[in-house]
PDB file of N, CA and C in Angstrom:
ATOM      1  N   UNK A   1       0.852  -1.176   0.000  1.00  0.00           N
ATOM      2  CA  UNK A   1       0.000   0.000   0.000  1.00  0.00           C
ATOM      3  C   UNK A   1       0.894   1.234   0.000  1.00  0.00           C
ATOM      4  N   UNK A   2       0.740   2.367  -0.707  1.00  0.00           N
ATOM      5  CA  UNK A   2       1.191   3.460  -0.880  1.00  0.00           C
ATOM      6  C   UNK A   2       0.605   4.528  -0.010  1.00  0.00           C
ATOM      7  N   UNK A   3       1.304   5.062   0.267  1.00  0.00           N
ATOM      8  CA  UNK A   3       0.845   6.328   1.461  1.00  0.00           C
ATOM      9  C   UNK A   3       1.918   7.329   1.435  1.00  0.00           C
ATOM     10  N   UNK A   4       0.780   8.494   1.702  1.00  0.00           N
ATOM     11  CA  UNK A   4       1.748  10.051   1.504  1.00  0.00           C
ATOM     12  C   UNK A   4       2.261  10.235   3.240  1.00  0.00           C
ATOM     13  N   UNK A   5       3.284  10.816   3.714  1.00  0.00           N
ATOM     14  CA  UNK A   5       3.588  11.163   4.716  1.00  0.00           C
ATOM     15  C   UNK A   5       4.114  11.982   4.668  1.00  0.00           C
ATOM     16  N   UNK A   6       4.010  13.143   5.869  1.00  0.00           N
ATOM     17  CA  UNK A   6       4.702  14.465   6.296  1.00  0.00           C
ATOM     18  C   UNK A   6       6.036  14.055   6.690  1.00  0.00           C
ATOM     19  N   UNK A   7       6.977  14.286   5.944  1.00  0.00           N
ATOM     20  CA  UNK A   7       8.249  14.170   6.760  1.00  0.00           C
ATOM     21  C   UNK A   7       8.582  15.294   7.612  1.00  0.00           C
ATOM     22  N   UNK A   8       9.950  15.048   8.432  1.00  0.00           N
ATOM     23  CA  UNK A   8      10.448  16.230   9.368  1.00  0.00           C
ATOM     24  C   UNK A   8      10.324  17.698   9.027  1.00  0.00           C
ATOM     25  N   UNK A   9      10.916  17.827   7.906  1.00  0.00           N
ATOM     26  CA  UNK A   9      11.458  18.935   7.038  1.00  0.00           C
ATOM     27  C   UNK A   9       9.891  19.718   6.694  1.00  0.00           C
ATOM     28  N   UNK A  10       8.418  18.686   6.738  1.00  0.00           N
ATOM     29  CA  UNK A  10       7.047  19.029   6.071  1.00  0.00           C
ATOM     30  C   UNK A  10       6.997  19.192   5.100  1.00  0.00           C
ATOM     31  N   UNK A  11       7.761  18.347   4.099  1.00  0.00           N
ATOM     32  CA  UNK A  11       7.594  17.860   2.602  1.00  0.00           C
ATOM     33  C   UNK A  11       6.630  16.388   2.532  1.00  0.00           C
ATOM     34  N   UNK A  12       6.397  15.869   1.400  1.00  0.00           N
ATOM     35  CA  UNK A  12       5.651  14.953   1.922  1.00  0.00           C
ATOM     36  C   UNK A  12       6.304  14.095   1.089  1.00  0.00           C
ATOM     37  N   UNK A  13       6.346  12.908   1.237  1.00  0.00           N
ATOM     38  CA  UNK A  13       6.681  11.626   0.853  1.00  0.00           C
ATOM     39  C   UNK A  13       6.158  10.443   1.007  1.00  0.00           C
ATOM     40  N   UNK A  14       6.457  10.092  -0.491  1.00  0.00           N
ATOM     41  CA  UNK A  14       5.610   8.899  -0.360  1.00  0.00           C
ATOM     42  C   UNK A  14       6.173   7.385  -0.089  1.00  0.00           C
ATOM     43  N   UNK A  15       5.515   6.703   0.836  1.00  0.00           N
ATOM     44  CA  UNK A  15       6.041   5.278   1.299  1.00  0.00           C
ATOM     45  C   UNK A  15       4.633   3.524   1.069  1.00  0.00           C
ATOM     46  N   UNK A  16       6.070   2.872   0.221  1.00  0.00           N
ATOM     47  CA  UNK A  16       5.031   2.322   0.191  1.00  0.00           C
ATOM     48  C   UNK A  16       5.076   1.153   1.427  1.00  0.00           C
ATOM     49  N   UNK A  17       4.559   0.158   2.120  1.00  0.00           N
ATOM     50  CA  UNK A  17       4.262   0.023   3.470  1.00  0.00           C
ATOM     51  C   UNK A  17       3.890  -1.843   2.473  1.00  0.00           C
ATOM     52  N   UNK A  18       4.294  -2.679   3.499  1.00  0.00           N
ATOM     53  CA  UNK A  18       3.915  -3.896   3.355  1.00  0.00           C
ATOM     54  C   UNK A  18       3.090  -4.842   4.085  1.00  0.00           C
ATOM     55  N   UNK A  19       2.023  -5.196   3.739  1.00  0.00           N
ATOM     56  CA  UNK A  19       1.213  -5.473   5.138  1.00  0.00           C
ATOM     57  C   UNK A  19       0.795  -6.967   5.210  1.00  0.00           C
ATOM     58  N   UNK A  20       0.461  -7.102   6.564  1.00  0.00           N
ATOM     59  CA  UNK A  20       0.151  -8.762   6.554  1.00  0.00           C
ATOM     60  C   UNK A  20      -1.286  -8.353   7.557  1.00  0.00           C
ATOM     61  N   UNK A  21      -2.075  -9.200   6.976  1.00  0.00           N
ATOM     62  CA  UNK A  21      -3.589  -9.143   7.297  1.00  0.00           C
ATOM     63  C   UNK A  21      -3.167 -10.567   8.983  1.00  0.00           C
ATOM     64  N   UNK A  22      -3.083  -9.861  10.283  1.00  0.00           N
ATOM     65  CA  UNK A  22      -3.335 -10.896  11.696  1.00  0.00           C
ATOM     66  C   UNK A  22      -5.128 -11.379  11.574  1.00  0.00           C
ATOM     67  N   UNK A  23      -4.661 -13.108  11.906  1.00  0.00           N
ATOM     68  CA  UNK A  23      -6.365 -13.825  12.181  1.00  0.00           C
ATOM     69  C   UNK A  23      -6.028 -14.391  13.500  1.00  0.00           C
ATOM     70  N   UNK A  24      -7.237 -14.416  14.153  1.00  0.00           N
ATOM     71  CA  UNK A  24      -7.698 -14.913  15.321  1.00  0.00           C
ATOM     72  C   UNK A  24      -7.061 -16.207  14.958  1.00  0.00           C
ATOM     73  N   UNK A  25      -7.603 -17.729  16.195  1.00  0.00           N
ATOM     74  CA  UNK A  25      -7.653 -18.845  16.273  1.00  0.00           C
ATOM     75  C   UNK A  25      -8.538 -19.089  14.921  1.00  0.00           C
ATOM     76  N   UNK A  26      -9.847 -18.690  14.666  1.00  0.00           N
ATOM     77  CA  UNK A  26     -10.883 -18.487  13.959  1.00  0.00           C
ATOM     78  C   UNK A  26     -10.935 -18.602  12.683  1.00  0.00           C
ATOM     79  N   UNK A  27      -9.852 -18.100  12.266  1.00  0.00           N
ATOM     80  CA  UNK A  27      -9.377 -17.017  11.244  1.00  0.00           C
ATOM     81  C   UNK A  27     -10.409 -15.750  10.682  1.00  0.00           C
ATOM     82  N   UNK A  28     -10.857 -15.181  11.679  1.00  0.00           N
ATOM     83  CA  UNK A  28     -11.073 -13.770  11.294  1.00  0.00           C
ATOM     84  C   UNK A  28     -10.434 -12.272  11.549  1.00  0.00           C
ATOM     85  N   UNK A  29     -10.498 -12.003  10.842  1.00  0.00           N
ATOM     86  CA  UNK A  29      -9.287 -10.643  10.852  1.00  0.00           C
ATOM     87  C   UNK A  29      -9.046  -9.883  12.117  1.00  0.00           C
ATOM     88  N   UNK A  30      -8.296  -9.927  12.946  1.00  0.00           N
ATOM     89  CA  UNK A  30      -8.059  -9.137  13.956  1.00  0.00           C
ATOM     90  C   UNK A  30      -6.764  -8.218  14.059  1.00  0.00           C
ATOM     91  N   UNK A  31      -6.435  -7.685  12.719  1.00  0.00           N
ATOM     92  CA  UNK A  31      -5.566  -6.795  12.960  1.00  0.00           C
ATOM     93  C   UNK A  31      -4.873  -7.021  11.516  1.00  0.00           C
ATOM     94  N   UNK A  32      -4.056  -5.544  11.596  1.00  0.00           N
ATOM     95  CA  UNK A  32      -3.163  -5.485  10.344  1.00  0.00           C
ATOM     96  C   UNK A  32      -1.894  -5.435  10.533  1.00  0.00           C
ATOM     97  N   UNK A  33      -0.869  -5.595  10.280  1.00  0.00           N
ATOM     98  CA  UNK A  33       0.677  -5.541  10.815  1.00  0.00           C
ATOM     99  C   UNK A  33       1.651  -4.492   9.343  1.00  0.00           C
ATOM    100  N   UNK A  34       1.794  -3.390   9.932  1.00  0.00           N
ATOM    101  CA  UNK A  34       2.728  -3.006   8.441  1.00  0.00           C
ATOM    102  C   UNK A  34       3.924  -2.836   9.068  1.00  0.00           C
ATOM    103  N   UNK A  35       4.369  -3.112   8.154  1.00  0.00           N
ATOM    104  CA  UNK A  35       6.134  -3.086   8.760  1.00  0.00           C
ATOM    105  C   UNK A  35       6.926  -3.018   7.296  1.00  0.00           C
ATOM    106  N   UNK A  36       8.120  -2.403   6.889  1.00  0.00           N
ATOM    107  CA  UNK A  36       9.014  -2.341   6.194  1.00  0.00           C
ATOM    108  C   UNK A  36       8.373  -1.056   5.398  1.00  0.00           C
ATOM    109  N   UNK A  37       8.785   0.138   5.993  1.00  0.00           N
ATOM    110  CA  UNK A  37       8.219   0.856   5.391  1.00  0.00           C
ATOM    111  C   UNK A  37       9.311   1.759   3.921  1.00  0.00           C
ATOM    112  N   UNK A  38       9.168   1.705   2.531  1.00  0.00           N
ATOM    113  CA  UNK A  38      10.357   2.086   2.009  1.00  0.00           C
ATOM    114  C   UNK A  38       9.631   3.352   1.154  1.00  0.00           C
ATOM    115  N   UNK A  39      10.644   4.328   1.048  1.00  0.00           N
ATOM    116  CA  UNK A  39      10.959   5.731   0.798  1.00  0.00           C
ATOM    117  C   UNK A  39      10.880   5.658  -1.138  1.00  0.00           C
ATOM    118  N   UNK A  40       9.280   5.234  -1.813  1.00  0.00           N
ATOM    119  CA  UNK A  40       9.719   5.564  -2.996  1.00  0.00           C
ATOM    120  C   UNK A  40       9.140   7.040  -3.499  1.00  0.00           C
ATOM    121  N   UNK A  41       9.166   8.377  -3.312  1.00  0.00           N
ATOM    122  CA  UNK A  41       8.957   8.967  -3.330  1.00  0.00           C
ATOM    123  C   UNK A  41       9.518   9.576  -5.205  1.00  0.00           C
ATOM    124  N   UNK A  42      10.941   8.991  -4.874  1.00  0.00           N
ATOM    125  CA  UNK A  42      11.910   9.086  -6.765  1.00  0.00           C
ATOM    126  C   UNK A  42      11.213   8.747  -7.378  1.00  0.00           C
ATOM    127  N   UNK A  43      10.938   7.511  -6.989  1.00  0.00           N
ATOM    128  CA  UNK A  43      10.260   6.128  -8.004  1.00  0.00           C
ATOM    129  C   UNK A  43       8.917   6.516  -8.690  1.00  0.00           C
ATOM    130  N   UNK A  44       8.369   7.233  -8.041  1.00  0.00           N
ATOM    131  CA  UNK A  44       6.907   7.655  -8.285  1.00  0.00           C
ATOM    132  C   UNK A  44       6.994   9.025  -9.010  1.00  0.00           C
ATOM    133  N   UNK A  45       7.515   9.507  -8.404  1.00  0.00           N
ATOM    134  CA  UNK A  45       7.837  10.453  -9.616  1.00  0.00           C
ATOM    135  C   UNK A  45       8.122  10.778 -11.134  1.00  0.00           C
ATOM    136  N   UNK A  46       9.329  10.025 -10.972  1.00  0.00           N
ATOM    137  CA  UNK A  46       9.812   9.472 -12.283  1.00  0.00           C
ATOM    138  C   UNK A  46       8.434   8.283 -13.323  1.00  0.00           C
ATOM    139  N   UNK A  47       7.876   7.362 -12.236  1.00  0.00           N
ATOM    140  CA  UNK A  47       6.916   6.869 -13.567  1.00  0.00           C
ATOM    141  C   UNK A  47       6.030   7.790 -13.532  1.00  0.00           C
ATOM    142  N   UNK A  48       5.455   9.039 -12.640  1.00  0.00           N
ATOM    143  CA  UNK A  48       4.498   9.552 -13.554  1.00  0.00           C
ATOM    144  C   UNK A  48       5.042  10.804 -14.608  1.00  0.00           C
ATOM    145  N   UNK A  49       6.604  11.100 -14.547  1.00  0.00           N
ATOM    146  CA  UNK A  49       7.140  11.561 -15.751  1.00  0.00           C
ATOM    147  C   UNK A  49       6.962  10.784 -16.919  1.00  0.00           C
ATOM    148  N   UNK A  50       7.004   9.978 -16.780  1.00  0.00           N
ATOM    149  CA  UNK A  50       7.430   8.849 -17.621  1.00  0.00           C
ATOM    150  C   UNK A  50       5.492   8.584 -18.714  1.00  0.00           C
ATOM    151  N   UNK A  51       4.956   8.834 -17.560  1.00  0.00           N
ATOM    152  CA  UNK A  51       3.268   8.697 -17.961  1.00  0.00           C
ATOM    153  C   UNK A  51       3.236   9.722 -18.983  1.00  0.00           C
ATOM    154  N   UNK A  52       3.695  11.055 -18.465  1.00  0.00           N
ATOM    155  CA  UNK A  52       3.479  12.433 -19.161  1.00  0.00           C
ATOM    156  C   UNK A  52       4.052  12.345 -20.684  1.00  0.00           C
ATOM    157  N   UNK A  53       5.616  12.264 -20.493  1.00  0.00           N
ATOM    158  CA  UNK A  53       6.196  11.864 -22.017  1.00  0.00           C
ATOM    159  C   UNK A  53       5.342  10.836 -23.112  1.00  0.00           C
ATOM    160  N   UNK A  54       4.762   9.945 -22.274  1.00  0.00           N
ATOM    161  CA  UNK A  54       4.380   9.364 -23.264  1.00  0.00           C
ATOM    162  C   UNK A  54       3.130   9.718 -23.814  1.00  0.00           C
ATOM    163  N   UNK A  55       2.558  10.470 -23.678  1.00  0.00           N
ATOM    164  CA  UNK A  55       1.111  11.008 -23.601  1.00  0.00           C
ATOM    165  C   UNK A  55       1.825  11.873 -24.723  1.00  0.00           C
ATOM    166  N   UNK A  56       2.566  12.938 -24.588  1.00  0.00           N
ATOM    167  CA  UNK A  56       3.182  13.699 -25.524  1.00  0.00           C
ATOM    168  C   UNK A  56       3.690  12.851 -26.486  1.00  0.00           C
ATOM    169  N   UNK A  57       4.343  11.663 -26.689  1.00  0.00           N
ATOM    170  CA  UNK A  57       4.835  11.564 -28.054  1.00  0.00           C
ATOM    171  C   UNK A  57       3.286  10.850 -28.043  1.00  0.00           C
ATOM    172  N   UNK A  58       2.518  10.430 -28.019  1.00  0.00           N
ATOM    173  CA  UNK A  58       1.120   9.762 -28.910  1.00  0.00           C
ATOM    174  C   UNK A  58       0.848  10.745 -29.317  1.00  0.00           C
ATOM    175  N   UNK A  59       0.644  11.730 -28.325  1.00  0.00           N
ATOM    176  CA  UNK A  59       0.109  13.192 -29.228  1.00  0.00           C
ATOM    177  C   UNK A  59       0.922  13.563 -30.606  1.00  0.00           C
ATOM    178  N   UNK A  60       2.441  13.839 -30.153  1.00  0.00           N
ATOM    179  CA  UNK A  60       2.800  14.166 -31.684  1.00  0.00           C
ATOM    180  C   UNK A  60       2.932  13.221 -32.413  1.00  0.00           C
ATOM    181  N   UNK A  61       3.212  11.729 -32.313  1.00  0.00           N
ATOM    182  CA  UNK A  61       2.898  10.766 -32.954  1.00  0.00           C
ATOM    183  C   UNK A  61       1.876  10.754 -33.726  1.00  0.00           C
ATOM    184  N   UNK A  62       0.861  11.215 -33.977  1.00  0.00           N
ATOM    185  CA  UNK A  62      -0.823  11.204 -34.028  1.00  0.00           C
ATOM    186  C   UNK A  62      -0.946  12.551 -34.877  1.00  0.00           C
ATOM    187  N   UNK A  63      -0.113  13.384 -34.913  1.00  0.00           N
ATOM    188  CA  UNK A  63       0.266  15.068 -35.557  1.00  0.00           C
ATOM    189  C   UNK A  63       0.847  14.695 -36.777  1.00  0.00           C
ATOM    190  N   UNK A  64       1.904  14.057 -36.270  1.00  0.00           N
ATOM    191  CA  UNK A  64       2.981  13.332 -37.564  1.00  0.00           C
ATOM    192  C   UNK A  64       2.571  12.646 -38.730  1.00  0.00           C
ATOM    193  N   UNK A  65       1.487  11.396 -37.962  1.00  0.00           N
ATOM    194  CA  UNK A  65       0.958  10.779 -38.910  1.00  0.00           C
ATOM    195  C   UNK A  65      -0.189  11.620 -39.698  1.00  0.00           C
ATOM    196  N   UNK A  66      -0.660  12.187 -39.584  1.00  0.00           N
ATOM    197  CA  UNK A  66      -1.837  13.284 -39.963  1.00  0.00           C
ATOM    198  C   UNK A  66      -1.260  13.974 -40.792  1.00  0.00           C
ATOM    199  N   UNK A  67      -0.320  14.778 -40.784  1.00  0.00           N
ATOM    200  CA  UNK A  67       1.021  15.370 -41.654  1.00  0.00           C
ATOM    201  C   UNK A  67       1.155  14.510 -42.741  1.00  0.00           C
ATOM    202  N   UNK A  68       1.512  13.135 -42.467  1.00  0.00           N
ATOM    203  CA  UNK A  68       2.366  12.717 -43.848  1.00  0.00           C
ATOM    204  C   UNK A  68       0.989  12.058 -44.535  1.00  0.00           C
ATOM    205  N   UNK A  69      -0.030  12.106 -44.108  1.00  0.00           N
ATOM    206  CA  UNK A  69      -1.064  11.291 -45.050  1.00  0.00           C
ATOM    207  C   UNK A  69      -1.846  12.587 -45.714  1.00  0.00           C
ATOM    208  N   UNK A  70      -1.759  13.198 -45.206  1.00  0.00           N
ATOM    209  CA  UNK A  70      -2.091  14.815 -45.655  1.00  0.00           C
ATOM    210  C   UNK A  70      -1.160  14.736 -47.148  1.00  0.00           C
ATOM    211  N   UNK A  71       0.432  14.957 -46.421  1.00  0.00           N
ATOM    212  CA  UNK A  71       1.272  14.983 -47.844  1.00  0.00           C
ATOM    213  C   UNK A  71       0.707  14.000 -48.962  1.00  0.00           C
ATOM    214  N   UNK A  72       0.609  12.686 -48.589  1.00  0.00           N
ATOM    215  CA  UNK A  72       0.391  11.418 -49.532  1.00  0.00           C
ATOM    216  C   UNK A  72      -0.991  12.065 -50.139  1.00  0.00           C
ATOM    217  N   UNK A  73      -1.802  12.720 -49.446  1.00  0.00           N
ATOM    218  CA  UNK A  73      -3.461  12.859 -50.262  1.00  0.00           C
ATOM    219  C   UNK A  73      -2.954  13.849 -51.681  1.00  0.00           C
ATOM    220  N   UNK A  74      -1.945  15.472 -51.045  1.00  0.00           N
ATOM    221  CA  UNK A  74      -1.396  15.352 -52.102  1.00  0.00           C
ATOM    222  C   UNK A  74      -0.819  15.376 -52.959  1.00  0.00           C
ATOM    223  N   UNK A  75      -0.141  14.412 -52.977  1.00  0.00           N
ATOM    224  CA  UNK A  75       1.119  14.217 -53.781  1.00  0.00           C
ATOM    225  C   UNK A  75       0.024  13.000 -54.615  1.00  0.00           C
ATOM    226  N   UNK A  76      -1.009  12.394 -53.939  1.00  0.00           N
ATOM    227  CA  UNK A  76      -2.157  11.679 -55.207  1.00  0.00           C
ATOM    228  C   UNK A  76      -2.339  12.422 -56.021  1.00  0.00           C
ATOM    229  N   UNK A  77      -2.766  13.682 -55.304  1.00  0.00           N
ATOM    230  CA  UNK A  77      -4.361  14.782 -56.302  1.00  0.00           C
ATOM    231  C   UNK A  77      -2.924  15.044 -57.403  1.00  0.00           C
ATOM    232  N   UNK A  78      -1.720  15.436 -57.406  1.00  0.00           N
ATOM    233  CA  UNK A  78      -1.067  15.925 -58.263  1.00  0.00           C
ATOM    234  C   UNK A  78      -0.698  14.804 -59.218  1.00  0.00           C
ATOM    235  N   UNK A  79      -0.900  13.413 -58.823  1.00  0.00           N
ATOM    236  CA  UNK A  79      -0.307  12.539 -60.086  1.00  0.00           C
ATOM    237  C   UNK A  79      -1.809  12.519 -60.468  1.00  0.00           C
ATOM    238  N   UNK A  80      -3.156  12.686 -60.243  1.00  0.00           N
ATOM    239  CA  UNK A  80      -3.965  12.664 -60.877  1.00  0.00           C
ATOM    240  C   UNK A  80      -4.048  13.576 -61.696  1.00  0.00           C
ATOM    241  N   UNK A  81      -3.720  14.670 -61.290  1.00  0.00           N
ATOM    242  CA  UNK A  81      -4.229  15.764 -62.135  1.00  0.00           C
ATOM    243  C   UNK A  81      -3.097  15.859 -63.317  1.00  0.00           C
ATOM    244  N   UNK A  82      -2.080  15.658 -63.451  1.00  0.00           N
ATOM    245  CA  UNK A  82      -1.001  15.064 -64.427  1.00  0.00           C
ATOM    246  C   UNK A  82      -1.429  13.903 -65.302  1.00  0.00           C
ATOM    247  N   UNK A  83      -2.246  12.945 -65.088  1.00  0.00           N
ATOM    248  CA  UNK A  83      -2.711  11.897 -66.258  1.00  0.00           C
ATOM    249  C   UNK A  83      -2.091  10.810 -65.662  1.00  0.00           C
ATOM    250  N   UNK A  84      -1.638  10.197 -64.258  1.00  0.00           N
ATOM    251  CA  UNK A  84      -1.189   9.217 -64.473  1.00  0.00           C
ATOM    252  C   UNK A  84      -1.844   8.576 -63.320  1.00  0.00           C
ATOM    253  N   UNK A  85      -2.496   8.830 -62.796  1.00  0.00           N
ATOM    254  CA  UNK A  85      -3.667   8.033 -62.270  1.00  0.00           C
ATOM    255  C   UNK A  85      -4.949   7.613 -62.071  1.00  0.00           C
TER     256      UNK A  85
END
């Protein structure tokens, strides 16, 4: 599980936390245990950079292709209008 926390400094950071679900004799849930708590605050960052870039090249990806089929429509109309298609 991921969770934001106030650090010392009152920046916030994010940790993600590993948990083990405690059962009774029963086995019904009587508690949660988190322990190992690790500092990916980089990590998360970086993939939602990583989200952003790619959002941008589909976009110009998607510009590009629009561009060159544009060109191809015409660079048709001109061999038509020349006699050879």
């Amino acid at each position: 599980m991921k969770m934001p926390v106030v650090a010392t400094d009152g920046g916030e950071r994010i940790i993600a936390w590993h948990n083990t679900v405690l059962r009774d004799e029963n086995g019904a849930v009587c508690g949660i245990l988190s322990s190992g708590g690790e500092d990916i605050t980089e990590q998360q960052h970086a993939e939602e950079a990583l989200v952003q870039a790619n959002a941008k090249l589909n976009l110009l990806a998607g510009i590009t292709r629009h561009d060159i089929l544009n060109q191809i429509t015409v660079a048709r109309a001109y061999i038509g209008f020349a006699g050879g298609g």
